[in-house]
N, C-alpha and C. Protein backbone atom coordinates (compact mmCIF):
# COMPACT_ATOMS: atom_id res chain seq x y z
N UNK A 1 0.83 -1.19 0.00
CA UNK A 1 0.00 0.00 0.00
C UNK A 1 0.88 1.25 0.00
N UNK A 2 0.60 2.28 -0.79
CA UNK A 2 1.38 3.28 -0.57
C UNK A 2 0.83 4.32 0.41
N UNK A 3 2.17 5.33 0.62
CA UNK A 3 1.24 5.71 2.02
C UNK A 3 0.78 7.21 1.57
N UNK A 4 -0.65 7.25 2.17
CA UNK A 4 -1.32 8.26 2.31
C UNK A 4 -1.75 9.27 3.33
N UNK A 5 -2.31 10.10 3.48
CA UNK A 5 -3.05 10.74 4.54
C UNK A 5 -4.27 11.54 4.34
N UNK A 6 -5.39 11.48 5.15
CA UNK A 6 -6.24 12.55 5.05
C UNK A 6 -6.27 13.77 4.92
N UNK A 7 -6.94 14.41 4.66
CA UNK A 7 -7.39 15.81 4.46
C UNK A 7 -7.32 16.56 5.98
N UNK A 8 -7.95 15.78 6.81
CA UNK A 8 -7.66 16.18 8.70
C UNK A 8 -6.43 16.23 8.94
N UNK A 9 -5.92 14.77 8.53
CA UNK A 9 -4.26 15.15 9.45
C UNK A 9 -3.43 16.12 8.01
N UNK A 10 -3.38 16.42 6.69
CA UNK A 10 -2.86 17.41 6.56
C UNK A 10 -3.33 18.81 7.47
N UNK A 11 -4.17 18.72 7.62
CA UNK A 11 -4.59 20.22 7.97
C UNK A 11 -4.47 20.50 9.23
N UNK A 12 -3.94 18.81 9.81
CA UNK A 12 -3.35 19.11 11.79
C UNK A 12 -1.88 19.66 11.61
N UNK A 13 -1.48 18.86 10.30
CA UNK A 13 0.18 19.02 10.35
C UNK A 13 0.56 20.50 10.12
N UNK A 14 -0.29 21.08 8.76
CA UNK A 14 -0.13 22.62 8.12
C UNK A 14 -0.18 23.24 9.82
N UNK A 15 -1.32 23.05 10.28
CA UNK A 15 -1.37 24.32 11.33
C UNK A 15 -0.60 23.80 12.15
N UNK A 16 0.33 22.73 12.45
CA UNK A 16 1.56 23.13 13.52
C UNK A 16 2.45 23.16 13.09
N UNK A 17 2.77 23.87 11.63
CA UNK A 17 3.95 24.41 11.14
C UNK A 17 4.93 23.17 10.42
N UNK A 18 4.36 22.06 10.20
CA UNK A 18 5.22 21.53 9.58
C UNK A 18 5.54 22.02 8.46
N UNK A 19 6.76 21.95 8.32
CA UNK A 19 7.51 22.61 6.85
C UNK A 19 7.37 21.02 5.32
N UNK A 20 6.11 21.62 4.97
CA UNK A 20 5.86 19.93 3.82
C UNK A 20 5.70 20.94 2.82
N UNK A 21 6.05 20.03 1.75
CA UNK A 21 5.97 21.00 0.06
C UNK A 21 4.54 20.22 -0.58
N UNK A 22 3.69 21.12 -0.58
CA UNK A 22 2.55 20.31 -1.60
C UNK A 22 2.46 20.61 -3.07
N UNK A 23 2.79 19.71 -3.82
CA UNK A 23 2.54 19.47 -5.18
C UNK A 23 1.16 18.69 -5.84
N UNK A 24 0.80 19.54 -6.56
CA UNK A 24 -0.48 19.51 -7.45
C UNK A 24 -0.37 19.29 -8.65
N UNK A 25 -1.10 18.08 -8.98
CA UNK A 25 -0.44 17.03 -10.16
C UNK A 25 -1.78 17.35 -11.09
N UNK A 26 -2.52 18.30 -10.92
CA UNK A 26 -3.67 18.43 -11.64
C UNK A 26 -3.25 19.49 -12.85
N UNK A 27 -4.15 19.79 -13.88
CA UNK A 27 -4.12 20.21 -15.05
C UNK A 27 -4.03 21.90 -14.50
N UNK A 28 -3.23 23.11 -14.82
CA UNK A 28 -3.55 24.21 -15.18
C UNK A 28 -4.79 24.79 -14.54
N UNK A 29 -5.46 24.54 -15.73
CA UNK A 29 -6.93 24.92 -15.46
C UNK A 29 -8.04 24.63 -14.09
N UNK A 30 -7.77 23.27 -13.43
CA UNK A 30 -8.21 22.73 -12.76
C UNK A 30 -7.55 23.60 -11.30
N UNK A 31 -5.95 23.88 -11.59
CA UNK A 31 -5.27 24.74 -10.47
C UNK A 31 -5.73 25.86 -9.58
N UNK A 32 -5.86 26.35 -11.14
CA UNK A 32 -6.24 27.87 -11.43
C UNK A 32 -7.83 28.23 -10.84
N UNK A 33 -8.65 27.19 -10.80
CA UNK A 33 -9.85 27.22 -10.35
C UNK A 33 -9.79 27.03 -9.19
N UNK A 34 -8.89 26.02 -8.21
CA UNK A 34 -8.92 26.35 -6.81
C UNK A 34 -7.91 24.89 -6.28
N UNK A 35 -7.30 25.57 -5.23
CA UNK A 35 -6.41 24.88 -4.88
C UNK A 35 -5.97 24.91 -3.06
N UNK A 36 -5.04 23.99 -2.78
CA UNK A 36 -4.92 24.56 -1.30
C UNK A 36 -3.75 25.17 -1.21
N UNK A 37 -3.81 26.51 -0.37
CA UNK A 37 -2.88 27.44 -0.08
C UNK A 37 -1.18 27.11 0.14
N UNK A 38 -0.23 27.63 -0.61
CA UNK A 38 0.74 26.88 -0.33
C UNK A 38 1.06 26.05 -1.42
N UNK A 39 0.42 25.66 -2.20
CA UNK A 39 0.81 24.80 -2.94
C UNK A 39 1.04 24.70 -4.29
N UNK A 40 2.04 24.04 -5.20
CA UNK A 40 2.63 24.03 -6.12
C UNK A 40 2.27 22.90 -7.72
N UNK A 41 2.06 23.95 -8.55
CA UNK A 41 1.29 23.05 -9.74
C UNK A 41 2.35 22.48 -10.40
N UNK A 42 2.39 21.07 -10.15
CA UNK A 42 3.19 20.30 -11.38
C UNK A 42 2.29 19.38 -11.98
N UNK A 43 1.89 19.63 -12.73
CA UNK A 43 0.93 18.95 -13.80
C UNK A 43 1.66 17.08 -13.78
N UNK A 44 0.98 16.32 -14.03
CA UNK A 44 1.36 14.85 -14.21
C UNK A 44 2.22 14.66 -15.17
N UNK A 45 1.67 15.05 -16.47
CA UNK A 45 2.55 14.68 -17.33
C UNK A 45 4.05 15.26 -17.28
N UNK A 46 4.06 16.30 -16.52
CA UNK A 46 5.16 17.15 -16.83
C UNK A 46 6.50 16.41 -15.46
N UNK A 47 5.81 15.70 -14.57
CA UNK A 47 6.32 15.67 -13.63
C UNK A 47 8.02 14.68 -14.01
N UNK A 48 7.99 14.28 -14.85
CA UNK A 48 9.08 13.23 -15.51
C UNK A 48 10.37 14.35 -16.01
N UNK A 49 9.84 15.59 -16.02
CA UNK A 49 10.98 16.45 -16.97
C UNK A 49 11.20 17.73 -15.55
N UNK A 50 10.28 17.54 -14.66
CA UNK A 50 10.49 18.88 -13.27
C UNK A 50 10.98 18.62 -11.79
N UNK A 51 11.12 16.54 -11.65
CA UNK A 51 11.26 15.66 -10.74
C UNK A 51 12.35 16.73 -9.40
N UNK A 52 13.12 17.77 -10.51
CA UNK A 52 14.24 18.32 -9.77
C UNK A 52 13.71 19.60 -8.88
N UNK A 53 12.42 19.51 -9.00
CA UNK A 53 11.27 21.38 -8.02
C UNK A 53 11.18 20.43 -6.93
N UNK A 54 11.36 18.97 -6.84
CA UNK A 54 10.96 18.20 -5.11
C UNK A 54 12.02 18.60 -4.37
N UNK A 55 11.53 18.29 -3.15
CA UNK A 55 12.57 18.74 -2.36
C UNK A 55 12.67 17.53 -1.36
N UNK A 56 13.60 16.50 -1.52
CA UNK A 56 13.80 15.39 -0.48
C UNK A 56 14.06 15.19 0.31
N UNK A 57 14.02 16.99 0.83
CA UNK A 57 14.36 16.95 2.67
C UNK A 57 13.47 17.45 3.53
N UNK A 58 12.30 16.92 3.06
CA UNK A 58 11.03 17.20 3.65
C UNK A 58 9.75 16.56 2.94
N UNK A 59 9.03 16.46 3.48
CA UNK A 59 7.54 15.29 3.61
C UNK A 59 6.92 16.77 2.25
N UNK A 60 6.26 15.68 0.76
CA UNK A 60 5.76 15.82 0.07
C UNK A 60 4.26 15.57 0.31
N UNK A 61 3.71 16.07 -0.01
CA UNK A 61 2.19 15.54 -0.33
C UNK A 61 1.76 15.95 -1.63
N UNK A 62 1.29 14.45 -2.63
CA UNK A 62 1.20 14.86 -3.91
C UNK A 62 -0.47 15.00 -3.54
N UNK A 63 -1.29 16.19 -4.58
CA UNK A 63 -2.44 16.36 -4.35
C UNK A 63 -3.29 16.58 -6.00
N UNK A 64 -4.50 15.63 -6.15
CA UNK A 64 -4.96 15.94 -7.70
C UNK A 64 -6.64 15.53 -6.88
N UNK A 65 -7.16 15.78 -7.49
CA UNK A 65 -9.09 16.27 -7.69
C UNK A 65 -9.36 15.54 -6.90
N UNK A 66 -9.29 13.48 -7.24
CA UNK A 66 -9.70 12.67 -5.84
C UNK A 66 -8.64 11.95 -5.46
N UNK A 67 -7.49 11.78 -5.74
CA UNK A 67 -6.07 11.42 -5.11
C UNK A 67 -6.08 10.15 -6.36
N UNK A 68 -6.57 10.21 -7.31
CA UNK A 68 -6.01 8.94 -8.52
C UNK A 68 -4.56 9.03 -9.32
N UNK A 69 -4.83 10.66 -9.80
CA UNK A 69 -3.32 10.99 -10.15
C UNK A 69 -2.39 10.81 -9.48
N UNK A 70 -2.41 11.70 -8.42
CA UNK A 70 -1.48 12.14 -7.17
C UNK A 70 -0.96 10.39 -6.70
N UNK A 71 -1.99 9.46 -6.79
CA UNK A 71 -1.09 8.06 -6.39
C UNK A 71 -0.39 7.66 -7.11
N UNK A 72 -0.95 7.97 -8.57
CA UNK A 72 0.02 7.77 -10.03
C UNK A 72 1.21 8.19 -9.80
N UNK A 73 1.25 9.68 -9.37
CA UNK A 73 2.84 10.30 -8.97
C UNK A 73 3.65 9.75 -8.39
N UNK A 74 2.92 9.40 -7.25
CA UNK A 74 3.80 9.10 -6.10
C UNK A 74 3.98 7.51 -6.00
N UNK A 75 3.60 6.71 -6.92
CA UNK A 75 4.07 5.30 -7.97
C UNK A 75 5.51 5.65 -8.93
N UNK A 76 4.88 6.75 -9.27
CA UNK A 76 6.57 6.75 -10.05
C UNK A 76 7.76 7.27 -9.40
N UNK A 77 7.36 8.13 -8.83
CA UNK A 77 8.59 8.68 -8.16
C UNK A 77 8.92 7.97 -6.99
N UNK A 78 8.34 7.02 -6.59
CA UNK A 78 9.14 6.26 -5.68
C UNK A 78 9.41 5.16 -6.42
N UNK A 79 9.03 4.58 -7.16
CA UNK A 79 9.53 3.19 -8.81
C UNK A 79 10.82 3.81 -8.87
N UNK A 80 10.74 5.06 -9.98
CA UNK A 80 11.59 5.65 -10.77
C UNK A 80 12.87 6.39 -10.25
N UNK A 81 12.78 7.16 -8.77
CA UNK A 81 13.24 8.52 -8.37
C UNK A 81 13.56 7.50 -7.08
N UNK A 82 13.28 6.31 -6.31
CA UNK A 82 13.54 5.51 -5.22
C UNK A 82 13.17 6.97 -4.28
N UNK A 83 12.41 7.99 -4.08
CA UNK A 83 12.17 8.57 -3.01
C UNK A 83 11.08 8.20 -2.00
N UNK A 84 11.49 8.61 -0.95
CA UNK A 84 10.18 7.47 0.21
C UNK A 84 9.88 8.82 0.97
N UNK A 85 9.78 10.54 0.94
CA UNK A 85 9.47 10.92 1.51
C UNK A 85 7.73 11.63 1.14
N UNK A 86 7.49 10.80 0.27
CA UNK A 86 6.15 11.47 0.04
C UNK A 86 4.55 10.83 0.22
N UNK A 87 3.88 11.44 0.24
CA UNK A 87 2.34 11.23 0.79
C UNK A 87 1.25 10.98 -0.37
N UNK A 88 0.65 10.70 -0.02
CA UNK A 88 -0.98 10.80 -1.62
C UNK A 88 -2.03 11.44 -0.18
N UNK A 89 -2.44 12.71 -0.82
CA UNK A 89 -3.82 13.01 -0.01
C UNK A 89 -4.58 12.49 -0.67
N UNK A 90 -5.35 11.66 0.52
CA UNK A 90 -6.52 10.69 0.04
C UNK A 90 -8.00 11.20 -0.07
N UNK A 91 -8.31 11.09 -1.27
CA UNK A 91 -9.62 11.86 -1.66
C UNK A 91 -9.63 13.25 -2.55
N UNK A 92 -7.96 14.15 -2.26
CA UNK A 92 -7.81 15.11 -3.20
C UNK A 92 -8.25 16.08 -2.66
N UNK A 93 -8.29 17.21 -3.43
CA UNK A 93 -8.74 18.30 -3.51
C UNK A 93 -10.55 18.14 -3.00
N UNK A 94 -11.00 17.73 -3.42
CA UNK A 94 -12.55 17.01 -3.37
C UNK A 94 -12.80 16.99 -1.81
N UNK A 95 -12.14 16.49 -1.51
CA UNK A 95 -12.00 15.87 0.29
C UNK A 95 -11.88 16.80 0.87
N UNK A 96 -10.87 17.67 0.34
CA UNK A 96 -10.12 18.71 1.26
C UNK A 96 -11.23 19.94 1.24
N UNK A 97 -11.76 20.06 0.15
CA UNK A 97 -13.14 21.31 -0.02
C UNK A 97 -13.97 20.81 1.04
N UNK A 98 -14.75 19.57 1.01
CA UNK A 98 -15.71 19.18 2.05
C UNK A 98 -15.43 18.86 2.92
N UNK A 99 -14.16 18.40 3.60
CA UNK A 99 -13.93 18.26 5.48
C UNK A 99 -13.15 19.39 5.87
N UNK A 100 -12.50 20.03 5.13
CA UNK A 100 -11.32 21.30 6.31
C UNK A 100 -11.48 22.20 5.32
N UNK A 101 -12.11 22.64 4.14
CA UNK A 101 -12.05 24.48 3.69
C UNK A 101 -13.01 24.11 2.91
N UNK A 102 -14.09 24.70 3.36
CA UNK A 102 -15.50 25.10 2.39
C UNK A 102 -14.95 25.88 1.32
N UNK A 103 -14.37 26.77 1.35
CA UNK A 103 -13.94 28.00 0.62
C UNK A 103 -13.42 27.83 -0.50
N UNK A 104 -12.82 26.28 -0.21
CA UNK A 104 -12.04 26.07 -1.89
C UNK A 104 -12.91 25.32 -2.76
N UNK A 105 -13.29 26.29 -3.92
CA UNK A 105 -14.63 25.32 -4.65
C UNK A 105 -14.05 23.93 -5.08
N UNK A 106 -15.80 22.95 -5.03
CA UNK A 106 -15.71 22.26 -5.55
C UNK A 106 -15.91 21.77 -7.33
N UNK A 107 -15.45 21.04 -7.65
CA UNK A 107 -15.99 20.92 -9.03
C UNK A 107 -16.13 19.69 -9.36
């Protein structure tokens, strides 16, 4: 199983300051429409040619609409890249609108 986390415990970890890089494996457009604060668009496809914007000295959380991509990511880059410091938020963006920020639309 690869490892994941909720939408709760990101949002226990953000507010006690953990220093985590969130990457957003969703399309542009999908970004641009709403996202969680803090966080950084690397589109999926692109992620094979930008692997070098991670930062492996600190806890990743890859994040896409319901966490299908974002597990895709974080399949390759630990296959491909052997890195073990990263997360799949489980449920996505989706999750994260309806349990911890109304504010970020859904779509």
């Amino acid at each position: 199983m690869l490892p994941e986390l909720t939408p709760e415990e990101l949002n226990l970890r953000l507010a006690n300051g953990e220093d985590i890089q969130l990457i957003d494996v969703r399309q542009p457009e999908e970004y641009n429409y709403c996202r969680i604060e803090g966080s950084h668009l690397i589109p999926l496809g692109e992620l094979p040619q930008r692997v070098e914007e991670l930062d492996e000295t600190r806890p990743i959380v890859l994040i896409c609409h319901h966490g299908v991509r974002s597990m895709q990511a974080l399949a390759y880059l630990q296959h491909r890249h052997e890195m073990n410091n990263l997360l799949n938020l489980r449920g996505g963006i989706h999750a994260w609108s309806l349990r911890v920020d109304p504010t970020v639309a859904v779509y």
